[in-house]
N, C-alpha and C. Protein backbone atom coordinates (compact mmCIF):
# COMPACT_ATOMS: atom_id res chain seq x y z
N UNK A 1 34.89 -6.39 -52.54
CA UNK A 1 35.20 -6.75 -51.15
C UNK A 1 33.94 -7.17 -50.38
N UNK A 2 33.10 -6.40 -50.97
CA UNK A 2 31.81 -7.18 -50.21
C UNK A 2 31.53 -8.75 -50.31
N UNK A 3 31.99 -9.21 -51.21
CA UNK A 3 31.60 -10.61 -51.10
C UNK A 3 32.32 -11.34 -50.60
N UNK A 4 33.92 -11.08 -50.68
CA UNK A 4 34.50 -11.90 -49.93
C UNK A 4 33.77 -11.55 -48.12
N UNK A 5 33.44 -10.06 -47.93
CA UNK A 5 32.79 -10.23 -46.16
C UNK A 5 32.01 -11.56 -46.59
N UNK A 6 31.37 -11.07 -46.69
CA UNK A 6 29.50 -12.04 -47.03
C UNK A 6 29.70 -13.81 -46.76
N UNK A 7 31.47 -13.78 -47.84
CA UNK A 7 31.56 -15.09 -47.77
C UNK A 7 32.13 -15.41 -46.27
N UNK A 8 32.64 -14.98 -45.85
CA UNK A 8 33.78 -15.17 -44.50
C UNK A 8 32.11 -15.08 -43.52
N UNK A 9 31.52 -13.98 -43.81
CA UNK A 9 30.81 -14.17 -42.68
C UNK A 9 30.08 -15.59 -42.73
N UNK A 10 29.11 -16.00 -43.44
CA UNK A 10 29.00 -17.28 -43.79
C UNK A 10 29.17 -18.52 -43.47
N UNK A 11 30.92 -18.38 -43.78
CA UNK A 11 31.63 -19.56 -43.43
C UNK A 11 31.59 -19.29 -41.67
N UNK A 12 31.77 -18.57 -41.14
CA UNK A 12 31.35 -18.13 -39.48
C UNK A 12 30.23 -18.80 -38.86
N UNK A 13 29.08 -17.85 -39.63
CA UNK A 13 27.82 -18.53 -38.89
C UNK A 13 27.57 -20.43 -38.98
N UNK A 14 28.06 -20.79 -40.45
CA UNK A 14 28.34 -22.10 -40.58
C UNK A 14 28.52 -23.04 -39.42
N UNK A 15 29.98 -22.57 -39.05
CA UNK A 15 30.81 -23.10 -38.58
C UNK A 15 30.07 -22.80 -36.48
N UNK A 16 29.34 -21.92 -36.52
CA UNK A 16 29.16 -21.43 -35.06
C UNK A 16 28.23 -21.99 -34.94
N UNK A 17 26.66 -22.53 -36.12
CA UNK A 17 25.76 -23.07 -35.53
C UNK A 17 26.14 -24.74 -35.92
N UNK A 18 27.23 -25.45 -36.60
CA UNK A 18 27.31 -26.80 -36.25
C UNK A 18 28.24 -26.72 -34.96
N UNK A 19 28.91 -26.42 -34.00
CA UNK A 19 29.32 -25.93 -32.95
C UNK A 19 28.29 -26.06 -32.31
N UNK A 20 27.20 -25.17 -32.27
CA UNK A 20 26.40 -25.37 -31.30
C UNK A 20 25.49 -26.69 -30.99
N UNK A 21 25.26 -27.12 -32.03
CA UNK A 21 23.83 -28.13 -32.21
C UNK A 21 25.08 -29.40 -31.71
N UNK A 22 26.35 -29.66 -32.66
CA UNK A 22 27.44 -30.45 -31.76
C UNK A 22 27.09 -30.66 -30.35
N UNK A 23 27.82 -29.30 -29.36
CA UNK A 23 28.03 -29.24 -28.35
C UNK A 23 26.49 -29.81 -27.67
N UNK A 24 25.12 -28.88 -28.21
CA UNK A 24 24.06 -29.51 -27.67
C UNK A 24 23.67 -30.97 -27.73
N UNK A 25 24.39 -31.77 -28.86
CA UNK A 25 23.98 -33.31 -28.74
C UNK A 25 24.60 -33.81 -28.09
N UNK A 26 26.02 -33.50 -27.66
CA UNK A 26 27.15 -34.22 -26.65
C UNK A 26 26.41 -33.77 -25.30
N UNK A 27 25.80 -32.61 -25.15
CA UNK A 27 25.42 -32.58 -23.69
C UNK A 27 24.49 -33.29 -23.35
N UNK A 28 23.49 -33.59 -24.53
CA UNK A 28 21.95 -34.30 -24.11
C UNK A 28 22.35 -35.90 -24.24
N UNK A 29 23.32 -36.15 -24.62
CA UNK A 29 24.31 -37.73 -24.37
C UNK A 29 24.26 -37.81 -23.38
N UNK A 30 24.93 -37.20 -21.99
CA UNK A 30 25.83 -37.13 -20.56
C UNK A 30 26.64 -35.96 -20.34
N UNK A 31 26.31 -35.33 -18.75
CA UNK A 31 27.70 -34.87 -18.90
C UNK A 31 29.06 -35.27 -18.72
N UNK A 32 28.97 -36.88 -18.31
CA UNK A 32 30.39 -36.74 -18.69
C UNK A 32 30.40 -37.37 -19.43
N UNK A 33 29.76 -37.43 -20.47
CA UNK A 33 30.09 -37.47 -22.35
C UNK A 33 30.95 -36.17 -22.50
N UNK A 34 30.07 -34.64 -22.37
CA UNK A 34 31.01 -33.45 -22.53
C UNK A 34 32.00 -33.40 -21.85
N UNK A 35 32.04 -33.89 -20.67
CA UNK A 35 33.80 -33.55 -19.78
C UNK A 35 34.49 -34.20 -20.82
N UNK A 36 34.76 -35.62 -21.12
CA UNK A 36 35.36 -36.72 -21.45
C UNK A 36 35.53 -36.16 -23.28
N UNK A 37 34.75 -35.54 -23.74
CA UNK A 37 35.12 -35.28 -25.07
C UNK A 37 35.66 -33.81 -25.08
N UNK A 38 35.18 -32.93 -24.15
CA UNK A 38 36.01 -31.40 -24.22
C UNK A 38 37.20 -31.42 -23.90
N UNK A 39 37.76 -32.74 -22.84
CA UNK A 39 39.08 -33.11 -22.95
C UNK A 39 39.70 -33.43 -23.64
N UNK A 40 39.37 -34.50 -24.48
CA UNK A 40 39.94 -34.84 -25.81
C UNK A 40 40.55 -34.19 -26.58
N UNK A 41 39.31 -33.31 -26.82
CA UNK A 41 39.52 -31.83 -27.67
C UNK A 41 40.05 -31.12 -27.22
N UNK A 42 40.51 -30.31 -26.24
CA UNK A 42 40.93 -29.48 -25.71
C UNK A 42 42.55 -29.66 -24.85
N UNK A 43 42.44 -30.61 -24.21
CA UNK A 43 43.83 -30.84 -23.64
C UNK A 43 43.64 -30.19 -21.98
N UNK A 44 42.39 -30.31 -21.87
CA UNK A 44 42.21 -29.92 -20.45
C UNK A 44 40.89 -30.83 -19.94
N UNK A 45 40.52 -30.73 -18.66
CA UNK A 45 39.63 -31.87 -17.68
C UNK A 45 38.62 -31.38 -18.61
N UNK A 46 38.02 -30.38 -18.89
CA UNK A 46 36.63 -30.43 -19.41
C UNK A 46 35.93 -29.73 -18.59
N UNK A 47 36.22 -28.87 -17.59
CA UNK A 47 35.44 -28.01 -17.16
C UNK A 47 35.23 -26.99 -17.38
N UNK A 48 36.47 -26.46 -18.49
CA UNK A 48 36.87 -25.05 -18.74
C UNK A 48 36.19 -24.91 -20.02
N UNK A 49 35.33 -23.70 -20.17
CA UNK A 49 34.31 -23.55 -21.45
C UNK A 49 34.92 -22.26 -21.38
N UNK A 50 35.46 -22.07 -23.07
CA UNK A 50 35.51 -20.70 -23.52
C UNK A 50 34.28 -20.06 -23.77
């Protein structure tokens, strides 16, 4: 069982730091590059950050 954690965690941090470096290149684009694409994605104006 430990490896499946190890793996899941992994696939997490993966997934949380292309998320971040993402979100940081869309912001250093414009912000309303990020409004206009968190909408897209999201189905809302883009102001609302989980």
């Amino acid at each position: 069982m430990k490896t499946v954690t190890y793996v899941i965690n992994s696939i997490t941090l993966a997934v949380v730091l292309s998320t971040l470096t993402f979100v940081a290149k869309v912001q250093a684009d414009s912000s309303f590059s990020v409004n206009s694409t968190y909408a897209d994605t999201h189905g809302n104006n883009g102001t609302h950050y989980d």
